[in-house]
N, C-alpha and C. Protein backbone atom coordinates (compact mmCIF):
# COMPACT_ATOMS: atom_id res chain seq x y z
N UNK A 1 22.12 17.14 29.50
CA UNK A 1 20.95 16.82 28.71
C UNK A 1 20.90 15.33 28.41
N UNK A 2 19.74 15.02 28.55
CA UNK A 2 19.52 13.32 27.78
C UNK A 2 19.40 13.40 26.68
N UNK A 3 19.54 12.37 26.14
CA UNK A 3 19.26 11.80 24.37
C UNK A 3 18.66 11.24 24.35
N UNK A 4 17.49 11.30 23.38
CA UNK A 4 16.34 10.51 23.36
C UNK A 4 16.49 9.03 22.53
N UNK A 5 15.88 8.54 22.84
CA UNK A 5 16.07 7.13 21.64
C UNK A 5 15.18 7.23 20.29
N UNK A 6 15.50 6.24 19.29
CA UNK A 6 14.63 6.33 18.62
C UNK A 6 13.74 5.45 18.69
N UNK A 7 12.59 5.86 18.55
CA UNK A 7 11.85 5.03 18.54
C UNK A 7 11.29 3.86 17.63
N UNK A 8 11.38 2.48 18.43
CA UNK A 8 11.93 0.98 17.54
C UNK A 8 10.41 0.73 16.82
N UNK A 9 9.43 1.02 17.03
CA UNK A 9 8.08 1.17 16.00
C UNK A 9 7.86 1.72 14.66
N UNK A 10 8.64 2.66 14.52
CA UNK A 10 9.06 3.11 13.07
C UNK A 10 10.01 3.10 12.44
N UNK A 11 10.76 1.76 12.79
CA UNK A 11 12.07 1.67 12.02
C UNK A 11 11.99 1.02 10.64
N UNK A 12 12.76 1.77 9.63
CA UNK A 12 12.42 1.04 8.32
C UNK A 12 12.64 -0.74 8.19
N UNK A 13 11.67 -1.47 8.07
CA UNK A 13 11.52 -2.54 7.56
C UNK A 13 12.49 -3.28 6.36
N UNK A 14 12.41 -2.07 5.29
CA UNK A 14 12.88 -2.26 3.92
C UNK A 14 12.01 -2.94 3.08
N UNK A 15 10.55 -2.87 3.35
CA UNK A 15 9.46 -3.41 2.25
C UNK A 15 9.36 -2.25 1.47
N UNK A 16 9.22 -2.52 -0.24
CA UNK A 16 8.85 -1.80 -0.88
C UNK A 16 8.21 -2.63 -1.89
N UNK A 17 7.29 -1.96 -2.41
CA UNK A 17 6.95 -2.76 -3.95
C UNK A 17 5.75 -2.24 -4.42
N UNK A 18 4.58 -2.92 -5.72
CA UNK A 18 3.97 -2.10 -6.39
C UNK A 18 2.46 -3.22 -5.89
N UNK A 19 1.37 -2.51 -5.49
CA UNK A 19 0.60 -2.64 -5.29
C UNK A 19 -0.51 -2.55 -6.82
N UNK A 20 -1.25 -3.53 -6.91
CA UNK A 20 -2.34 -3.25 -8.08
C UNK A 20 -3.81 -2.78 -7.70
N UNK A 21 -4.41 -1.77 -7.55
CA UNK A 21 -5.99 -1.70 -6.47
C UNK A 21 -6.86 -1.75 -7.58
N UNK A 22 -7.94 -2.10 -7.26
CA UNK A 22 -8.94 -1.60 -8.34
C UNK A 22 -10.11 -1.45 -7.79
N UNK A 23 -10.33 0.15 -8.22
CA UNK A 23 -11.47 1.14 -7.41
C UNK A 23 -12.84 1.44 -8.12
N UNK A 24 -13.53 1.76 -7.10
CA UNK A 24 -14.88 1.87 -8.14
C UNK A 24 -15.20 3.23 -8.48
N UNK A 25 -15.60 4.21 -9.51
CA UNK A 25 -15.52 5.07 -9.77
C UNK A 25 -16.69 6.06 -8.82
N UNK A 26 -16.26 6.32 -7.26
CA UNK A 26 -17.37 6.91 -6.53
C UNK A 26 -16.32 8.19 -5.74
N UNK A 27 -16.79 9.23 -5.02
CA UNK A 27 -16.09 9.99 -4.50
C UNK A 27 -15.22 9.64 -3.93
N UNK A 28 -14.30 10.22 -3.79
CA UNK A 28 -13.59 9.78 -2.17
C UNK A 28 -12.64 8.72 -2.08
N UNK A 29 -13.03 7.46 -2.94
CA UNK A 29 -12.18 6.14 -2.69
C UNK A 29 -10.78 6.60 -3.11
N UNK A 30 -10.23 6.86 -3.72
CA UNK A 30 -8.62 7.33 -4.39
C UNK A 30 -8.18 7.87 -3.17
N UNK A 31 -8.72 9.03 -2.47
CA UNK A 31 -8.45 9.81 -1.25
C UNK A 31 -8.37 8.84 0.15
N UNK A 32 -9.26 8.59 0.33
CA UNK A 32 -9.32 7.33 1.25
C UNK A 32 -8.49 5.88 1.14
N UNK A 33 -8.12 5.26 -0.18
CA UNK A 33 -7.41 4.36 -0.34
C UNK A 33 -5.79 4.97 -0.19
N UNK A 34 -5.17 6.00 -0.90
CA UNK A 34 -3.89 6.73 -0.30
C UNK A 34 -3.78 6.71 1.28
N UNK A 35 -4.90 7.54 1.58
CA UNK A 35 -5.04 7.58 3.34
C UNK A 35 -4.84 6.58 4.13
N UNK A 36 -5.19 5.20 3.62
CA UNK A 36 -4.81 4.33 4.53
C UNK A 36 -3.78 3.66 4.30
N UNK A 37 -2.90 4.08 3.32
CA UNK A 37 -1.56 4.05 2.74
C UNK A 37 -0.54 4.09 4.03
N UNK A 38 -0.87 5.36 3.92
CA UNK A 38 0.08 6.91 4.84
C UNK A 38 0.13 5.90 6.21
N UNK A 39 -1.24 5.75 7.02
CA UNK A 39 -1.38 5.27 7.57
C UNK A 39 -0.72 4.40 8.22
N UNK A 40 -0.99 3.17 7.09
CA UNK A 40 -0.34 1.88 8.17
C UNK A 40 0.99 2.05 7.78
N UNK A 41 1.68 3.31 7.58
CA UNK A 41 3.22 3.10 7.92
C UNK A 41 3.81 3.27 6.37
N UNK A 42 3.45 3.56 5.18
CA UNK A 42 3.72 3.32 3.59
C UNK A 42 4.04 4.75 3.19
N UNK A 43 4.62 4.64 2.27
CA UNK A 43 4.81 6.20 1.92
C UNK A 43 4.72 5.91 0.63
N UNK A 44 4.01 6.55 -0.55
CA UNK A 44 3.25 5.59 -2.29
C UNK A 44 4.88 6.63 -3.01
N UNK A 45 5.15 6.07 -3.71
CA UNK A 45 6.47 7.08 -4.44
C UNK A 45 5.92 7.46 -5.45
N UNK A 46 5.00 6.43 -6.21
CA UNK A 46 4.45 6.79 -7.75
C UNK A 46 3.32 6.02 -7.71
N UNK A 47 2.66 7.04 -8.22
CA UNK A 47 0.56 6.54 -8.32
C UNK A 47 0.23 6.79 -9.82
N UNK A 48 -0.34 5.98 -10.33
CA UNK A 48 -1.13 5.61 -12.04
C UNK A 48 -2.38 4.94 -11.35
N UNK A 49 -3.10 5.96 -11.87
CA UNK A 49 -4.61 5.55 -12.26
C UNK A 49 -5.00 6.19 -13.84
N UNK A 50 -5.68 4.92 -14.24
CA UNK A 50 -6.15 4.89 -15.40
C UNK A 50 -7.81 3.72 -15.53
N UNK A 51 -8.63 4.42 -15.97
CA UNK A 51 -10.13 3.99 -15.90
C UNK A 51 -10.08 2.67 -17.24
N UNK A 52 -10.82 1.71 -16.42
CA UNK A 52 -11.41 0.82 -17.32
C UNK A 52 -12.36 1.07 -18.25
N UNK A 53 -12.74 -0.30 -18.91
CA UNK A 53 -13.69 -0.62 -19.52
C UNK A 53 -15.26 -0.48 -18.82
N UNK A 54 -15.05 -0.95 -17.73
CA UNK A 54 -16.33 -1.09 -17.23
C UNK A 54 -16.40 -0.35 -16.07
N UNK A 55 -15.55 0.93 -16.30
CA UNK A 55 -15.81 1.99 -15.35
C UNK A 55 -15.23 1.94 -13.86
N UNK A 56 -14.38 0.89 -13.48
CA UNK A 56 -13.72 1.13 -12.69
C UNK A 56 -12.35 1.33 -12.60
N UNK A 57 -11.57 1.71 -11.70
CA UNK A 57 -10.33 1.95 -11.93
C UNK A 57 -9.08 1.25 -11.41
N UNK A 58 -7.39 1.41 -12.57
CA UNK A 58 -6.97 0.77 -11.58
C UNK A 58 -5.97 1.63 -11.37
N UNK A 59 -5.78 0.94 -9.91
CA UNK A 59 -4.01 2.08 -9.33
C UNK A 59 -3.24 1.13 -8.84
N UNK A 60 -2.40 1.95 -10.00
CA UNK A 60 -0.87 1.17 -10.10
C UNK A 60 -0.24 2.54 -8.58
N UNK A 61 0.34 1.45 -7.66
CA UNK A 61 1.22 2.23 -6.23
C UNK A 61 2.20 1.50 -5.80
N UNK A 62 3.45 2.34 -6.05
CA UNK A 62 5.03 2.44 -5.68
C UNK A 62 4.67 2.57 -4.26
N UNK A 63 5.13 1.41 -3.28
CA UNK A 63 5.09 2.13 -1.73
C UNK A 63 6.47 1.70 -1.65
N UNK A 64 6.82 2.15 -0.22
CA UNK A 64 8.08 1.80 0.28
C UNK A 64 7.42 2.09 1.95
N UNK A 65 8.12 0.99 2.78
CA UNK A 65 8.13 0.91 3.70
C UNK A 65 8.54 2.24 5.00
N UNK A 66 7.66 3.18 6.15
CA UNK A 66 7.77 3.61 6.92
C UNK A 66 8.07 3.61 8.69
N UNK A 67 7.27 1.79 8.58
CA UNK A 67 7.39 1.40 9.73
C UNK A 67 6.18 0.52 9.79
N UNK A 68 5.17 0.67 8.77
CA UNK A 68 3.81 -0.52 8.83
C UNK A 68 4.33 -2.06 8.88
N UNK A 69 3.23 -2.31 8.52
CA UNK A 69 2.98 -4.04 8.49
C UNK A 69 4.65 -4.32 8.01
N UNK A 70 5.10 -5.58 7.96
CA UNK A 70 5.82 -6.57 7.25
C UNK A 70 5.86 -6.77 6.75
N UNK A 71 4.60 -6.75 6.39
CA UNK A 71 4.00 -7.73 4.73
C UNK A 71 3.17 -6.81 4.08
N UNK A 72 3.49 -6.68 2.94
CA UNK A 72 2.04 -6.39 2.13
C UNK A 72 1.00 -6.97 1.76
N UNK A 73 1.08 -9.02 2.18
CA UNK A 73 -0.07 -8.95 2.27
C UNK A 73 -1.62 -8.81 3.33
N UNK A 74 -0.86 -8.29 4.61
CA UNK A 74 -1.74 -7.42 5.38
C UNK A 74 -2.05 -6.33 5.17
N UNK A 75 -1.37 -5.43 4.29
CA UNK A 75 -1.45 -4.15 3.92
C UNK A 75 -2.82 -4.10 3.07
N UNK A 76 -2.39 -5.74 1.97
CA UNK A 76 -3.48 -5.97 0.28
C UNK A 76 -5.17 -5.74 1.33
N UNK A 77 -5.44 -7.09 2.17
CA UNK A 77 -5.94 -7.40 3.28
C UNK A 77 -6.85 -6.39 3.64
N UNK A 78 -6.13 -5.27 4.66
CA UNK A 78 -6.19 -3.57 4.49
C UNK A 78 -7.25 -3.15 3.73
N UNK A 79 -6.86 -2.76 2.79
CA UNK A 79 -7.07 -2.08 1.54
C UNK A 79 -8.34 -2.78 1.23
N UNK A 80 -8.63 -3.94 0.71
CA UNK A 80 -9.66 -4.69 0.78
C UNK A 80 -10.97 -4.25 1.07
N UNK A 81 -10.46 -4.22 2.74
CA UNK A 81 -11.66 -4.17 3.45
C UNK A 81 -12.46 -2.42 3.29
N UNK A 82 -11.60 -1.41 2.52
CA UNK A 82 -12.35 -0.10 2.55
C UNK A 82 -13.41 -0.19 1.81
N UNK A 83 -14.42 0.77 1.90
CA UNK A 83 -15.64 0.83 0.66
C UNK A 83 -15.44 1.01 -0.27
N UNK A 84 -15.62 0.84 -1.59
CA UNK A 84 -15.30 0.78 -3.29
C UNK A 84 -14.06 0.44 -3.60
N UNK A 85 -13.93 -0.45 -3.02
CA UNK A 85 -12.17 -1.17 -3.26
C UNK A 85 -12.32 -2.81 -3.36
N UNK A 86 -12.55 -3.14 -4.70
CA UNK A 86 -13.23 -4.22 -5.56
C UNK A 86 -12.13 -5.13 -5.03
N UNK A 87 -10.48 -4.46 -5.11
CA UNK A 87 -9.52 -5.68 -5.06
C UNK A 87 -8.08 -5.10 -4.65
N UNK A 88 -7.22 -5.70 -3.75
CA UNK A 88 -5.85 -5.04 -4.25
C UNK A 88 -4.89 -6.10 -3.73
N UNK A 89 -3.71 -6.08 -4.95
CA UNK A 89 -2.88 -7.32 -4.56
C UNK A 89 -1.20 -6.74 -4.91
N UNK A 90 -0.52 -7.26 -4.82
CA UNK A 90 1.23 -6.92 -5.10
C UNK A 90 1.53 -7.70 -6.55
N UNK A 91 1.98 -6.57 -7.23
CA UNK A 91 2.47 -7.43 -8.53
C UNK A 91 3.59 -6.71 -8.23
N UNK A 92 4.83 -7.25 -9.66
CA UNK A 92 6.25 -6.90 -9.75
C UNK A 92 7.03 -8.11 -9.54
N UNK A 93 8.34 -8.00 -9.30
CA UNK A 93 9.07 -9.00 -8.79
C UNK A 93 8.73 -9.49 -7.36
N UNK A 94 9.24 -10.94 -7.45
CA UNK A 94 8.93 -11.25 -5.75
C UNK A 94 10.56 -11.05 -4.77
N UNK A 95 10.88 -10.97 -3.76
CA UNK A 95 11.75 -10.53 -3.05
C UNK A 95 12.63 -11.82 -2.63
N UNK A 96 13.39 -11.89 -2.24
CA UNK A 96 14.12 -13.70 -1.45
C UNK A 96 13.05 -13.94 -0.52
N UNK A 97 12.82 -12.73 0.18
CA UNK A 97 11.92 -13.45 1.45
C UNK A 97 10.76 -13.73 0.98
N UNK A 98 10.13 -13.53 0.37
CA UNK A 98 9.01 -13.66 -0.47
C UNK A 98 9.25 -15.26 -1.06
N UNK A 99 10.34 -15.75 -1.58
CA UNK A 99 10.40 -16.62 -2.38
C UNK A 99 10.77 -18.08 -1.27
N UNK A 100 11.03 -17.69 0.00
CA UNK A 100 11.35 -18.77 0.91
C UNK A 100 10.24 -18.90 1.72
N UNK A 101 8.94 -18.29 1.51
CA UNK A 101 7.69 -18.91 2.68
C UNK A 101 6.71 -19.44 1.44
């Protein structure tokens, strides 16, 4: 029998950290913003949403790295560009590698 390899496209990275989004209160976006989570390779550990003042929302997201992007800020980027997704950026601590570019 052969042994397969693993495959070098989904090897953990070791990015993790907390994403800040802020959504607009319409169907679907929460569902769709997770979805493209999963997606580019993220797996969310812990999700907080809690509604504003002026009716939109924000989500606090624990990801950790699956095999996506490098960076989260292609991931933020990402996220951005979906429909009712006002904003999303990385708060928390910054990382070494983070702190040397």
């Amino acid at each position: 029998m052969t042994q397969l390899q693993a495959d070098k496209t989904f090897e953990r990275s070791g990015v993790s950290g907390k994403l800040k989004i802020v959504l607009q209160d319409v169907s679907g976006t929460l569902l769709r913003t997770l979805g493209t989570i999963e997606r580019r390779g993220y797996d969310y550990r812990d999700v907080h949403c809690t509604q504003r003042v002026d009716g939109d929302f924000d989500l606090l997201v624990a990801i950790e790295d699956l095999g996506g992007p490098r960076n989260l800020d292609t991931l933020c980027k990402q996220l951005e560009r979906l429909y009712n997704v006002v904003s999303a950026e990385k708060v928390g601590r910054r990382t070494r590698a983070e702190w040397a570019n």
